[in-house]
N, C-alpha and C. Protein backbone atom coordinates (compact mmCIF):
# COMPACT_ATOMS: atom_id res chain seq x y z
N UNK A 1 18.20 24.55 24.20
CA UNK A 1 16.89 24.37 23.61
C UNK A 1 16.92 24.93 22.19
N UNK A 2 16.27 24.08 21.62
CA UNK A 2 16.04 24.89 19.48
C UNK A 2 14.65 24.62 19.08
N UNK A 3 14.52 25.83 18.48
CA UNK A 3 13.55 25.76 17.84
C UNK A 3 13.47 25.25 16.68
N UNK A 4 12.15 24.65 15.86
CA UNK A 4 12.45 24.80 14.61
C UNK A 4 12.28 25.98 13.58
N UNK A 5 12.43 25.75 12.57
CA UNK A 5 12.93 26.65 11.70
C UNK A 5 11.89 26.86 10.67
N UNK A 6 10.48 27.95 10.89
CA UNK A 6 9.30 28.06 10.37
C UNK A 6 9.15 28.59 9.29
N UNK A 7 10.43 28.69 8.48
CA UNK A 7 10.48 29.58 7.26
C UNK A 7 9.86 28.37 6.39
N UNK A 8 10.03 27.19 6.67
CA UNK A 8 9.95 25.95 5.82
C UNK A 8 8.39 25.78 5.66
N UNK A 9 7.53 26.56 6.60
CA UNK A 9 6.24 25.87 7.11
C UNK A 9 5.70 25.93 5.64
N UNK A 10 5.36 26.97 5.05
CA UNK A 10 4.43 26.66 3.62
C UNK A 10 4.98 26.19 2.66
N UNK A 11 6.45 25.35 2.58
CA UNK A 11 6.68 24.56 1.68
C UNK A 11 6.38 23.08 2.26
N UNK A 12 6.34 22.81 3.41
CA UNK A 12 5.28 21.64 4.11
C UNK A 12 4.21 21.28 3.77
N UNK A 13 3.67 22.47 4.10
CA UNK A 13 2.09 22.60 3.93
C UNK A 13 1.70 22.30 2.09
N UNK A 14 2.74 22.68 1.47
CA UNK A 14 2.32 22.51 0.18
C UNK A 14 2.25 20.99 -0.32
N UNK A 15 3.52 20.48 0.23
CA UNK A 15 3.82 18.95 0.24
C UNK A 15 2.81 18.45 0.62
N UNK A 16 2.45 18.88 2.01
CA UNK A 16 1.22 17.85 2.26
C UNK A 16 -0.19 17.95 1.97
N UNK A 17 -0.17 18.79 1.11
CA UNK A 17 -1.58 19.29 0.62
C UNK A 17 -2.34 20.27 1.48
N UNK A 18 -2.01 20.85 2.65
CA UNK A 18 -2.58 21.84 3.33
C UNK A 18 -2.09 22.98 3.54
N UNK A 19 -3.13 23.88 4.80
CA UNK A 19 -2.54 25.77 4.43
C UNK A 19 -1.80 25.43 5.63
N UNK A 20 -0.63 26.76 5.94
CA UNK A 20 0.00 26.66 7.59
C UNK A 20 -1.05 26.50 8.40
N UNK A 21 -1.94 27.18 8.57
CA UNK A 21 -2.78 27.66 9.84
C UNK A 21 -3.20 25.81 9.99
N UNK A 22 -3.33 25.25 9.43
CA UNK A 22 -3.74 23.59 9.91
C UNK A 22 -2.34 22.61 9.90
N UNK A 23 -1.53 23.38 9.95
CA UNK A 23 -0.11 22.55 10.62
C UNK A 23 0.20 23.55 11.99
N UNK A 24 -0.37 24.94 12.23
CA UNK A 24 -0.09 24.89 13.62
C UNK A 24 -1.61 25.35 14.48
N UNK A 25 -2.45 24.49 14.20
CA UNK A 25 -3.78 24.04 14.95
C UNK A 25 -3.24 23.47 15.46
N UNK A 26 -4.17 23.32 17.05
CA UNK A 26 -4.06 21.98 17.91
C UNK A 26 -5.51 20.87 18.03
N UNK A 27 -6.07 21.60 16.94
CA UNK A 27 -7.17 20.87 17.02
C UNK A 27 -7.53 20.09 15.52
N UNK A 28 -8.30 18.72 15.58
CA UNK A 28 -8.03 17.64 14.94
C UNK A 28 -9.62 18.68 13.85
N UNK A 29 -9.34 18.61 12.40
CA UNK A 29 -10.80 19.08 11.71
C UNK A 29 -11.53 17.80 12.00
N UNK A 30 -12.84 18.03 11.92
CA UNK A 30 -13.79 17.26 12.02
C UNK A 30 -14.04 16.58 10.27
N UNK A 31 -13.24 15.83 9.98
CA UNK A 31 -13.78 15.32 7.87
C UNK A 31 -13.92 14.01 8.57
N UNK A 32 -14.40 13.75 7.68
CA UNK A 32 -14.93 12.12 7.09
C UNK A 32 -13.81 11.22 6.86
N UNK A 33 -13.32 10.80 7.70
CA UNK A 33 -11.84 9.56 7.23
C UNK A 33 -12.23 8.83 5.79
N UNK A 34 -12.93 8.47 5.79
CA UNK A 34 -13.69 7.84 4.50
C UNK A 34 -13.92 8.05 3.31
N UNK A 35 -14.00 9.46 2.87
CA UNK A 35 -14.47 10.24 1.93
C UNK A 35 -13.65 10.36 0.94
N UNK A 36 -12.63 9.83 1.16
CA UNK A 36 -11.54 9.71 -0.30
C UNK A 36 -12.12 8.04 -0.44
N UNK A 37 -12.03 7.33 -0.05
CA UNK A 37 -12.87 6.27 -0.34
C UNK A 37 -14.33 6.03 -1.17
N UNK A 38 -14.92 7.02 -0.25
CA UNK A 38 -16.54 7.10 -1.19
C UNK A 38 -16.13 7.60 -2.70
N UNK A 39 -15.00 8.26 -2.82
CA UNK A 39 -15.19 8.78 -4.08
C UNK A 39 -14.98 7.78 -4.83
N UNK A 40 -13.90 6.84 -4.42
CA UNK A 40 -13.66 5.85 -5.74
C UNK A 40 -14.64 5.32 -6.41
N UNK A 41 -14.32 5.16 -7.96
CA UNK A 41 -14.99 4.66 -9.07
C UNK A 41 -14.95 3.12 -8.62
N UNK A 42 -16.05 2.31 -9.33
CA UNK A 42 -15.40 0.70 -9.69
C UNK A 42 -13.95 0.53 -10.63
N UNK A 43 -13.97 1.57 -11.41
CA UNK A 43 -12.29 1.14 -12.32
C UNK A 43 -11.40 1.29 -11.19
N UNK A 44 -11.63 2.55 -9.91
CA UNK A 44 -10.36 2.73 -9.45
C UNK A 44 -10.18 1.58 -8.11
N UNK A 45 -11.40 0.94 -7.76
CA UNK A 45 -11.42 0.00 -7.15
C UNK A 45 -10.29 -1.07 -7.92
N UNK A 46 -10.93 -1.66 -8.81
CA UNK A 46 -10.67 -2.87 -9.83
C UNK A 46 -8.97 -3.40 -9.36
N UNK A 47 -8.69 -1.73 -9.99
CA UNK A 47 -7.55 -1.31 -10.49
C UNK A 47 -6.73 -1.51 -9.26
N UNK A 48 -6.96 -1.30 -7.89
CA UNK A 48 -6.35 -1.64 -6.48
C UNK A 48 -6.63 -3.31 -6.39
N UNK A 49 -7.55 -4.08 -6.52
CA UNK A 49 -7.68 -5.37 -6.24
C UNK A 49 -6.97 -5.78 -7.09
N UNK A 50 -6.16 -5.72 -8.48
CA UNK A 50 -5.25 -6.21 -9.33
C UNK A 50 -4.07 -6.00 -8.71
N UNK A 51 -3.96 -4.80 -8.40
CA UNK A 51 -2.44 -4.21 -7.67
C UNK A 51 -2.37 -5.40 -6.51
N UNK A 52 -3.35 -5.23 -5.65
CA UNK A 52 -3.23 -6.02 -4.90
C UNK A 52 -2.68 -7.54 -4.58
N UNK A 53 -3.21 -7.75 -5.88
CA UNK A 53 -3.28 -9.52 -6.63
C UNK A 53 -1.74 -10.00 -6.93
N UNK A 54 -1.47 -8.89 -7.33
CA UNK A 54 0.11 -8.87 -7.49
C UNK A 54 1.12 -8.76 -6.87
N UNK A 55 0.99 -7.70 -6.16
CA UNK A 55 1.80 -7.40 -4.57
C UNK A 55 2.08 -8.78 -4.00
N UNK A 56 0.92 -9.72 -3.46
CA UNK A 56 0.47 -10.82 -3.03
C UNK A 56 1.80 -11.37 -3.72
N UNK A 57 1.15 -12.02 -4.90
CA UNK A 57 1.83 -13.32 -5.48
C UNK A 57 3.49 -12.85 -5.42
N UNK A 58 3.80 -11.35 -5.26
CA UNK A 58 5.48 -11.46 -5.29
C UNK A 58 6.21 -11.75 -3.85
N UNK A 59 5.15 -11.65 -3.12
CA UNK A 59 5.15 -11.44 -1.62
C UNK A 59 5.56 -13.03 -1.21
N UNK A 60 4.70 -13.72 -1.88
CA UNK A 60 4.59 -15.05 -1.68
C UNK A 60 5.54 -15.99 -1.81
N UNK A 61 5.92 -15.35 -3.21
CA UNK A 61 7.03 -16.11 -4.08
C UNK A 61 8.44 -15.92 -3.44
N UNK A 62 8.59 -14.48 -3.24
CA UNK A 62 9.80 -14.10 -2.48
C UNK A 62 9.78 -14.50 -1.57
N UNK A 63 9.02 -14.50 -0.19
CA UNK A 63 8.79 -15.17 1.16
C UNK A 63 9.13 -16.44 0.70
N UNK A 64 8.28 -17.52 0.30
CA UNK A 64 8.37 -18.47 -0.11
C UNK A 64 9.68 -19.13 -0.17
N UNK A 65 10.29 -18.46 -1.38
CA UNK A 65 11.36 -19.04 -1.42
C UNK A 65 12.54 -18.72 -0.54
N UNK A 66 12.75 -17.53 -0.05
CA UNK A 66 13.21 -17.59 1.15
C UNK A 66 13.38 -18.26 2.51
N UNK A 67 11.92 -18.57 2.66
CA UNK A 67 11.49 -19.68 3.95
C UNK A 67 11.86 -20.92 3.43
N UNK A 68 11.62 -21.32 2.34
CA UNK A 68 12.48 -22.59 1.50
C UNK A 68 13.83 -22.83 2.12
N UNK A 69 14.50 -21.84 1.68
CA UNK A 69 16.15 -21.65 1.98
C UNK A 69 16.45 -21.51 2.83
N UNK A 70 15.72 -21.12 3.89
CA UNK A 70 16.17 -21.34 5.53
C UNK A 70 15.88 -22.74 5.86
N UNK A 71 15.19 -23.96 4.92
CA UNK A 71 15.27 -25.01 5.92
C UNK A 71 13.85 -25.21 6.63
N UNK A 72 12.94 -24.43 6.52
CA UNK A 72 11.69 -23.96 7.05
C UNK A 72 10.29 -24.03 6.60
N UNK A 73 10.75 -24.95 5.35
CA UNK A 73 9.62 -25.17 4.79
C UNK A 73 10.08 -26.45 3.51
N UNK A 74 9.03 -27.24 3.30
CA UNK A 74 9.27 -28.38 2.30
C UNK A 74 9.52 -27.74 1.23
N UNK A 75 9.41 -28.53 0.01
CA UNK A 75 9.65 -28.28 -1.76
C UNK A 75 8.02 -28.46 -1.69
N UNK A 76 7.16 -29.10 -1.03
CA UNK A 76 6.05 -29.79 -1.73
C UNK A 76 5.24 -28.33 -1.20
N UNK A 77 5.30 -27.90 -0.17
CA UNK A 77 5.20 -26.29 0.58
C UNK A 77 5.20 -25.69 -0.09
N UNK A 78 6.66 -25.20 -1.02
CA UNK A 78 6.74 -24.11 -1.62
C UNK A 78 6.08 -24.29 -2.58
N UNK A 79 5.94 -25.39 -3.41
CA UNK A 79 5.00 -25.52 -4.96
C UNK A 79 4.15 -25.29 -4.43
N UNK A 80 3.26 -25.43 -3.43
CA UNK A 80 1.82 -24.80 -3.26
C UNK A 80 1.65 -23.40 -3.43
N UNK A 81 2.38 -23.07 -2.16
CA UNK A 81 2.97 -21.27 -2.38
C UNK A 81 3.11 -20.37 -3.91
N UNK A 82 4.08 -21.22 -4.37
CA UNK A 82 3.96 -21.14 -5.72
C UNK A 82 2.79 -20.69 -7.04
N UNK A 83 2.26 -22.03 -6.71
CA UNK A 83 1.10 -22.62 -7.25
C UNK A 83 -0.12 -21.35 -6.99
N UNK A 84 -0.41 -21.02 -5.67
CA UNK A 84 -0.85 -20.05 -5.51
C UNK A 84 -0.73 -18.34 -5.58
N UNK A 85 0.42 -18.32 -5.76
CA UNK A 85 1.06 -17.15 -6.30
C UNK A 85 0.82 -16.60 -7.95
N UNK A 86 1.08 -18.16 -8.72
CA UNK A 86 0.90 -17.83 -10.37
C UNK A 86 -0.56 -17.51 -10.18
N UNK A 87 -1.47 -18.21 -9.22
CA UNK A 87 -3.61 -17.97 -9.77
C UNK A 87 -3.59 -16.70 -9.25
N UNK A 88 -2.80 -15.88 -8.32
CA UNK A 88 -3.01 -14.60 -8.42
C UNK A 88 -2.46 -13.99 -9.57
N UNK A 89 -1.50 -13.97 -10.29
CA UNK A 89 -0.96 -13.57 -11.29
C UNK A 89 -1.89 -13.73 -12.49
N UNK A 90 -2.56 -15.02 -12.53
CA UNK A 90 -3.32 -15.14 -13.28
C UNK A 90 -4.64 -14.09 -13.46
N UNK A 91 -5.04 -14.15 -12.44
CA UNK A 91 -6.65 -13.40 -12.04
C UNK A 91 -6.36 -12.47 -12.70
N UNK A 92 -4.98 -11.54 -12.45
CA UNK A 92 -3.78 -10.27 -12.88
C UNK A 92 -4.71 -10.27 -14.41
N UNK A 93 -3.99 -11.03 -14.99
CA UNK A 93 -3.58 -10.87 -16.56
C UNK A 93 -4.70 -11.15 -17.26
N UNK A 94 -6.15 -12.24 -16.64
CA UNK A 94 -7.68 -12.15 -17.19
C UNK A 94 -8.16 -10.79 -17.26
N UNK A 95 -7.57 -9.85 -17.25
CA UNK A 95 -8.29 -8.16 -17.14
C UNK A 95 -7.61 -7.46 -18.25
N UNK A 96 -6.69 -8.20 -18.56
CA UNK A 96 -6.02 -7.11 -19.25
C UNK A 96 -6.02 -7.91 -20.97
């Protein structure tokens, strides 16, 4: 049997943003799951639905053409894919 090795605990706790005594609770705090949420601004919103917009269209493009290359999808398929990938890119670059 081993234990672990608790010398580490408050460089944990620092990492994860908390004190020891709430890495060896057994009980859950009562916060608001939400409340890093309520705080956001509209910029810091915005600023995630762009990220987002983008993520997407590389997601797409890469999938896309991948599923292409397996045989798994048309040319006329992927130009849609495509097609829809650049109007997210687009939406992207109307902000900036």
């Amino acid at each position: 049997m081993s234990c672990p090795d608790i010398s580490i605990l408050p460089q944990v706790a620092e990492i994860l943003g908390v004190n020891v005594d709430y890495l060896l609770s057994t009980s859950t705090p009562k916060t608001d799951k939400w409340q890093s949420f309520k705080e956001l601004n509209k910029k810091d919103v915005k600023e995630m639905i762009f990220l987002l917009c983008r993520c997407v269209s590389l997601a797409l493009s890469i999938g896309g053409l991948i599923i292409y290359l397996l045989g798994k999808l048309t040319i006329s398929d992927l130009g849609i894919i495509l097609c829809i990938a650049v109007a997210l890119v687009s939406v992207d670059n109307l902000t900036r």
